[in-house]
Every structure is written in C-alpha cells, then in structure tokens.
Protein backbone atom coordinates (compact mmCIF):
# COMPACT_ATOMS: atom_id res chain seq x y z
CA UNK A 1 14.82 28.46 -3.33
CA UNK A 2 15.40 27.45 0.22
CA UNK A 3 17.09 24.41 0.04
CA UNK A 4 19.35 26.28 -2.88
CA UNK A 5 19.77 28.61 0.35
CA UNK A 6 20.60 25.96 3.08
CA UNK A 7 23.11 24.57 0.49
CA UNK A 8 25.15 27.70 -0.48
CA UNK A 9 25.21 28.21 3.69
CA UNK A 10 27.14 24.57 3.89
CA UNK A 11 28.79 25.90 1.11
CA UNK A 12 29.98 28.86 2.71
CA UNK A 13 30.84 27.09 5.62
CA UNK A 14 33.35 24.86 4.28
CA UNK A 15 34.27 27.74 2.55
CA UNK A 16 35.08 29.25 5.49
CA UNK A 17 36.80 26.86 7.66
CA UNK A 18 39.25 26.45 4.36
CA UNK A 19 39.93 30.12 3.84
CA UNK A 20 40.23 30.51 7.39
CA UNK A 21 43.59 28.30 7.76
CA UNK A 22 46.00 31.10 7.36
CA UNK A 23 44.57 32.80 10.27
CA UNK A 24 44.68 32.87 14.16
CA UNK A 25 42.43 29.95 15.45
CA UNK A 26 40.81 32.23 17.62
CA UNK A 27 39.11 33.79 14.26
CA UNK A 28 38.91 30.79 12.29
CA UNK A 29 36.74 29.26 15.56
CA UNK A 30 34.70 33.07 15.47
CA UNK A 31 33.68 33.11 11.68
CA UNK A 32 32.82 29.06 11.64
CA UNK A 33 30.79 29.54 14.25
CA UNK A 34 28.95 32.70 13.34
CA UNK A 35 28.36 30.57 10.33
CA UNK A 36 26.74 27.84 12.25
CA UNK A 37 24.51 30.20 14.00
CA UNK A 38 23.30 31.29 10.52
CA UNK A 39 22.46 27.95 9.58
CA UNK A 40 20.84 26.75 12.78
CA UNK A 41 18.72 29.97 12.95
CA UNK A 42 17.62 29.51 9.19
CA UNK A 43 16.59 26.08 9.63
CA UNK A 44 14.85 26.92 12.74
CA UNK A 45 13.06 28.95 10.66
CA UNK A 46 12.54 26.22 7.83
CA UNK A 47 12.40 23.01 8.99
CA UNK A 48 10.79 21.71 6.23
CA UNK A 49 14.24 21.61 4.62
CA UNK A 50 15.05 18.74 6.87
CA UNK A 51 12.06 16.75 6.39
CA UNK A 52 12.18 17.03 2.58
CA UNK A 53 15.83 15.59 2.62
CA UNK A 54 14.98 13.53 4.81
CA UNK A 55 11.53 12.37 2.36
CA UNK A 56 14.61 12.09 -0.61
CA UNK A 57 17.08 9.98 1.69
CA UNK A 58 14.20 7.60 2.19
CA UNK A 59 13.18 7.65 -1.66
CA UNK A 60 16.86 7.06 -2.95
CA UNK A 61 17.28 4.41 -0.40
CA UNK A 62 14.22 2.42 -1.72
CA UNK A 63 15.06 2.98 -4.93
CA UNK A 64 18.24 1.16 -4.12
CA UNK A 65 16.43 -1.78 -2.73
CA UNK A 66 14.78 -2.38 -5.53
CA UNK A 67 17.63 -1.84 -7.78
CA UNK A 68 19.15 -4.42 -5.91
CA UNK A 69 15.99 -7.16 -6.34
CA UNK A 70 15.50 -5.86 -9.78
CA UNK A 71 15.92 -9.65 -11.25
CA UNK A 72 13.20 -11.04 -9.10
CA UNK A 73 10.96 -8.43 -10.01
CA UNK A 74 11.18 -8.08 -13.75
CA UNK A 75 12.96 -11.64 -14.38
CA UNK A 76 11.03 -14.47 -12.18
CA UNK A 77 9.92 -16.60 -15.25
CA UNK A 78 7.09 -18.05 -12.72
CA UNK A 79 5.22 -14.95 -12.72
CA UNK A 80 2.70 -14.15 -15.03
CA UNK A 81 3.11 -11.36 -17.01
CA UNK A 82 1.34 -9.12 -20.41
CA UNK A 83 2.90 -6.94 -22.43
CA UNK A 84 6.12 -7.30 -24.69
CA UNK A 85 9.25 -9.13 -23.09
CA UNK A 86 10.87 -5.91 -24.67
CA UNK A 87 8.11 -3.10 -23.78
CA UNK A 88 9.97 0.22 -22.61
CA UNK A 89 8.06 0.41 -19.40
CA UNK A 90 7.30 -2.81 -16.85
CA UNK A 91 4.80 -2.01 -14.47
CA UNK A 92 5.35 -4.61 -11.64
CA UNK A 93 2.00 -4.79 -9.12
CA UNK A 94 1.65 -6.24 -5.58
CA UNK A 95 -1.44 -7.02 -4.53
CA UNK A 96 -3.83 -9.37 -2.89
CA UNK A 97 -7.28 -10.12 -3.93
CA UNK A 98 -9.09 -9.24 -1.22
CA UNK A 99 -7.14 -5.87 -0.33
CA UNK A 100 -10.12 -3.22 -1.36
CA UNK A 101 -7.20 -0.51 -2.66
CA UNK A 102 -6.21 -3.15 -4.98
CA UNK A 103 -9.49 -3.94 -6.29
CA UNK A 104 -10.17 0.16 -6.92
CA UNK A 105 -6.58 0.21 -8.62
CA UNK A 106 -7.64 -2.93 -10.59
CA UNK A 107 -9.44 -0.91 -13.72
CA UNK A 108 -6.45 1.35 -13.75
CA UNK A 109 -3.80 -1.69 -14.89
CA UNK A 110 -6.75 -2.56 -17.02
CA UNK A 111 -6.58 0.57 -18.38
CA UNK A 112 -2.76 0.36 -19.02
CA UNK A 113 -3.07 -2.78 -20.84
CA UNK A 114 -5.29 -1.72 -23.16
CA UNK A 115 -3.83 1.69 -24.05
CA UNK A 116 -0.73 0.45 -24.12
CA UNK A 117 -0.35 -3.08 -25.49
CA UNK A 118 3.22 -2.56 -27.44
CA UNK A 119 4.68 -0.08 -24.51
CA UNK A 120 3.73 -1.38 -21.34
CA UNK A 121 4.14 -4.54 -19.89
CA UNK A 122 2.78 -5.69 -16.23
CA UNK A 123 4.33 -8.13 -14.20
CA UNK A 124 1.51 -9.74 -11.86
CA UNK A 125 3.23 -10.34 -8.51
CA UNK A 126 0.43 -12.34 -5.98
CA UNK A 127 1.07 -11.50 -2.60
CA UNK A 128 -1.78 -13.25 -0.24
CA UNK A 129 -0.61 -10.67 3.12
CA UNK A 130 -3.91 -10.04 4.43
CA UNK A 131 -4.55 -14.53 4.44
CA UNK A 132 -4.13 -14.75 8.47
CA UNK A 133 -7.43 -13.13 8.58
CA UNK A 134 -9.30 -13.40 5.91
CA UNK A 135 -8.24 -17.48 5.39
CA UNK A 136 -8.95 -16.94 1.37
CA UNK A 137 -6.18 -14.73 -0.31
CA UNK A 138 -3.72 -17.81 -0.72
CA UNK A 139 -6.30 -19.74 -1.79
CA UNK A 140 -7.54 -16.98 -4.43
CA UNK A 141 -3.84 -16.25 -5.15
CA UNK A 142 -2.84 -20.43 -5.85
CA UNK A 143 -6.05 -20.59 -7.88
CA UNK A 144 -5.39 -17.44 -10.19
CA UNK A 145 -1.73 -18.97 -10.72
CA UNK A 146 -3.05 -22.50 -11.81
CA UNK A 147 -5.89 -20.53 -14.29
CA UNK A 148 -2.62 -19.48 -15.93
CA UNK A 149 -1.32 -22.55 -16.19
CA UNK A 150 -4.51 -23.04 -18.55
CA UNK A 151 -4.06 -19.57 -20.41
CA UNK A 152 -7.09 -17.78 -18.28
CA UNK A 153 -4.87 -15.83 -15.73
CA UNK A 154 -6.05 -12.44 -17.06
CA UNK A 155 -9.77 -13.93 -16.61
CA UNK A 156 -9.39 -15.35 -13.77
CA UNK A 157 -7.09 -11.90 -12.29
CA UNK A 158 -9.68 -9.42 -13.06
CA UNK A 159 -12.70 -12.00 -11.93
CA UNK A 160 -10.99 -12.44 -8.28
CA UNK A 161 -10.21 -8.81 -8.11
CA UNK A 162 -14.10 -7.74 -9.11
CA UNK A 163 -15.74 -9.99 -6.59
CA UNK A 164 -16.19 -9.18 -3.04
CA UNK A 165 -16.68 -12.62 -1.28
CA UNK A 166 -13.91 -15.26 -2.31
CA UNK A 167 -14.68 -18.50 -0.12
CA UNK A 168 -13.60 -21.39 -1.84
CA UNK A 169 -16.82 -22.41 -3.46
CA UNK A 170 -17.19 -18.83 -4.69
CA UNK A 171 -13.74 -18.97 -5.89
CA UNK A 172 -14.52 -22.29 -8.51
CA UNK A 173 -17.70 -21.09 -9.32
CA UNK A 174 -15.58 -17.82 -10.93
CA UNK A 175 -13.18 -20.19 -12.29
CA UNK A 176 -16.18 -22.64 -13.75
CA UNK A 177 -17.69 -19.38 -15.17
CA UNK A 178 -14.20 -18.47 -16.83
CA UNK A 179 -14.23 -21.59 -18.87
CA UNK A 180 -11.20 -23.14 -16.69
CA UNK A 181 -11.26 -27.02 -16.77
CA UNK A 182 -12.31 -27.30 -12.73
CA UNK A 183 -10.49 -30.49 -12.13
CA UNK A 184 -7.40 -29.53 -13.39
CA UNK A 185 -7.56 -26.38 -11.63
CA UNK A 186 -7.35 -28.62 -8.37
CA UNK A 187 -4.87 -30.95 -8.94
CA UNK A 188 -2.77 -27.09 -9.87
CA UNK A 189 -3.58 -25.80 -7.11
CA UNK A 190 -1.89 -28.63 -4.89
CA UNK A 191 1.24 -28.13 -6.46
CA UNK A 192 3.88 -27.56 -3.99
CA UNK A 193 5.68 -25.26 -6.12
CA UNK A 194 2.87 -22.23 -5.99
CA UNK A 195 3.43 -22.56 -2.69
CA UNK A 196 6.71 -21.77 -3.04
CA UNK A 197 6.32 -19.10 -5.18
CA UNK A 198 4.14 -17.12 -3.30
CA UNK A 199 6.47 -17.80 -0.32
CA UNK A 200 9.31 -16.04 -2.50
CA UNK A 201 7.04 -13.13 -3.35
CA UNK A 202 6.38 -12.69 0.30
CA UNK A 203 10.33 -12.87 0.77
CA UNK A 204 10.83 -10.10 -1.77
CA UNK A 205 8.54 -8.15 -0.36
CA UNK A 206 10.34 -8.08 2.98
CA UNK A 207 13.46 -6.68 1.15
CA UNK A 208 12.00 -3.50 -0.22
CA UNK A 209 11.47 -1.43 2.82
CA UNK A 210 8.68 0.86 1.99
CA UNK A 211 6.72 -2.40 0.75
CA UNK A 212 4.55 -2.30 3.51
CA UNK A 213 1.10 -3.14 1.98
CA UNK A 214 -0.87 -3.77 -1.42
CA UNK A 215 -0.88 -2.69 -3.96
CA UNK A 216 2.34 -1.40 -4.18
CA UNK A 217 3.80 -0.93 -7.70
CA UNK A 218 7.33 -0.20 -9.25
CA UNK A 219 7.23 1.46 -12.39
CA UNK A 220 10.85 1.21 -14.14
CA UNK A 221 12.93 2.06 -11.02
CA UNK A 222 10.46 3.79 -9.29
CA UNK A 223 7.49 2.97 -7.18
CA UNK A 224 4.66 4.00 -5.77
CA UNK A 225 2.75 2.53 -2.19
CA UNK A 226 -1.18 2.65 -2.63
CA UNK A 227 -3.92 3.32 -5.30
CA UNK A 228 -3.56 6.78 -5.94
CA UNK A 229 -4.07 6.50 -9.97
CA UNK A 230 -3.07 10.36 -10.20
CA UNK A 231 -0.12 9.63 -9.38
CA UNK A 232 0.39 6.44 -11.27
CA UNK A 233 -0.91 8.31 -14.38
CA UNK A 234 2.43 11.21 -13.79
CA UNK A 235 4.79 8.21 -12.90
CA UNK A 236 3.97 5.58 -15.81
CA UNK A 237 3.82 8.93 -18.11
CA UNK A 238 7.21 10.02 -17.10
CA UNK A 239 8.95 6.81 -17.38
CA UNK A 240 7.42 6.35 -21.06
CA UNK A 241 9.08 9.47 -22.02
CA UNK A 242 12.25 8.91 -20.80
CA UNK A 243 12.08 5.52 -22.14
C-alpha cells in the first residue's frame, strides 16, 4: 500500500507539471513544489520505501548478471552435472568443500536429487575460495573432478562435503574408500586443464556481483546467497511451477 502511495505521488507530480503548462510559471513552480513537499514529507515518514527499491534495483541488477553468464553456468560441458539435460529446473551450486554452510546445505541438494530425479537437474560448480587458508579446497575440489572422470563424482561430492578434515592423505583415503582407482586419480589430478577450470569458475564468480561467498545457488534465473533451505524450498518450488 505504500509504495502504491509513493507511486501515484510521482504520478501526480508529472501530472502536475504537464497540466500546469497553460498556466503562469509562478503557479506551475507553486503546485510542483507543494507536490514535492508531499513526497519528501511522506518518505520521511517511510523510508523503508527507499530501501526496498533500492533491495529490487540490486535484485534485478543481479539477475541481469547472471542472465548475461547464463551459458557458463548451465552450458560448461566440463562441469559435472545430474539430472536431465532437459529437466525444467537447473539448480546451479557454488561451493567449496570445506565452507561449513555448504556442508549443512549439502543434504538439502541431496534431497533435491532424489525427489526430483526427472525435474531437477544440478549443475556442480567447484569453487576452492576459502584455499589461501585452509591449503586443501583446490586440492579436494581437483580430486572430486578427476573421481568424475571415473563415474564416482556424486561419491566422491557428498564424501568431501561430509568430512571435516580434508588433508591430502584424508582426501585418498575417501577416494580409496569410494572404490576410485587411486593411481589414476593422481595422474587426473595433475591435469592442467582442472586447473583451468576451476580458474574459470573463480572468473565467473567475479562477474555475478552478489556472488560473494559459498554456497551460492541460482535456481532458473534466480539465486539465492547462503544455506537458508527455507528459502531454497519457496524458490526451487516456485520455479517448478512456473516451469
């Protein structure tokens, strides 16, 4: 109701200054600004008008910015993904295995998957931000990426994400445990090329402004920063029905 008030004031106020043209400028000048007095006063009174259009500016510009990077997020045939190719809703998460939020979000894409196999499909984007201190999320990141490259990156996703310490030796002994062929896991993990990759994600990241931390997840054309499964529940709900 108030910002349907604010608005018809603008309203009125062009209104105004058009209607107003015929007249002497000394009461066009009066009336426009005994109109902008209104308007200041009221949102003196309600200055939450100005922080929730402000709150909408920032969501439609983030929207665009992903809009605009919607091919490397839904399209990157390097990233490992579950679900139908033609699902109606792609769930794209950031994350990085030894962020704690993403860890207490990781039961809730879990979830997802298995309530919505045909429906739903998640895009797994690795995203190793917190590795200048903890030295073991690119490590963790590289070796889930080469477990895919033997068909275990679920496995090896949901392992990494449900352990707490992820040295390097604790890191093969999850991947020995998963069945992974340890040598070949290595040699993968080497590769040059999941370096680049998780370069790229990091490079995509730094294009969507509110993308300031894991997990962060786009649903459709939307998003949502954090674990807040509540809210991830209304979101992926909302973009199934309009689907």
């Amino acid at each position: 109701m108030k910002i349907f008030t604010a608005t018809a004031i603008a309203i009125a106020l062009a209104a105004t200054s058009g209607c107003a043209e015929a007249g002497p400028s000394s009461e066009r000048d009066m009336k426009r600004a005994d109109v902008e007095q209104i308007i200041q006063d009221y949102l003196k009174e309600n200055p939450e008008i100005v922080r929730d259009a402000l709150i909408e500016l920032d969501k439609k510009q983030n929207r665009a910015s992903i809009a605009a990077v919607s091919d490397a997020l839904f399209k990157d045939p390097r990233d490992i993904s579950i679900g139908p190719k033609d699902a109606k809703v792609t769930v794209v998460e950031f994350f990085d295995y030894n962020c704690g939020f993403c860890k207490s979000s990781s039961d809730w894409v879990k979830g997802v998957m298995d309530k919505y196999p045909n429906d739903v499909r998640i895009v797994f984007k690795e995203l190793p931000i917190l590795d200048g201190r903890t030295k073991t999320s690119k490590n963790a990141a590289k070796a889930a990426l080469a477990a895919g490259r033997q068909g275990k990156y679920a496995t090896m996703h949901f392992s990494l994400m449900a352990e707490r310490s992820l040295t390097a030796e604790r890191v093969l002994q999850i991947a020995e445990k998963a069945g992974l062929d340890i040598k070949k896991l290595k040699e993968d993990m080497k590769d040059p090329t999941l370096d680049r990759q998780l370069e790229d994600g990091l490079l995509l990241a730094n294009r969507i402004p509110s993308l300031t931390g894991t997990p962060f997840f786009v649903i459709n054309d939307d998003f949502i920063s954090g674990a807040d499964t509540n809210a991830l529940d209304e979101m992926l709900e909302n973009a199934l029905k309009g689907s």
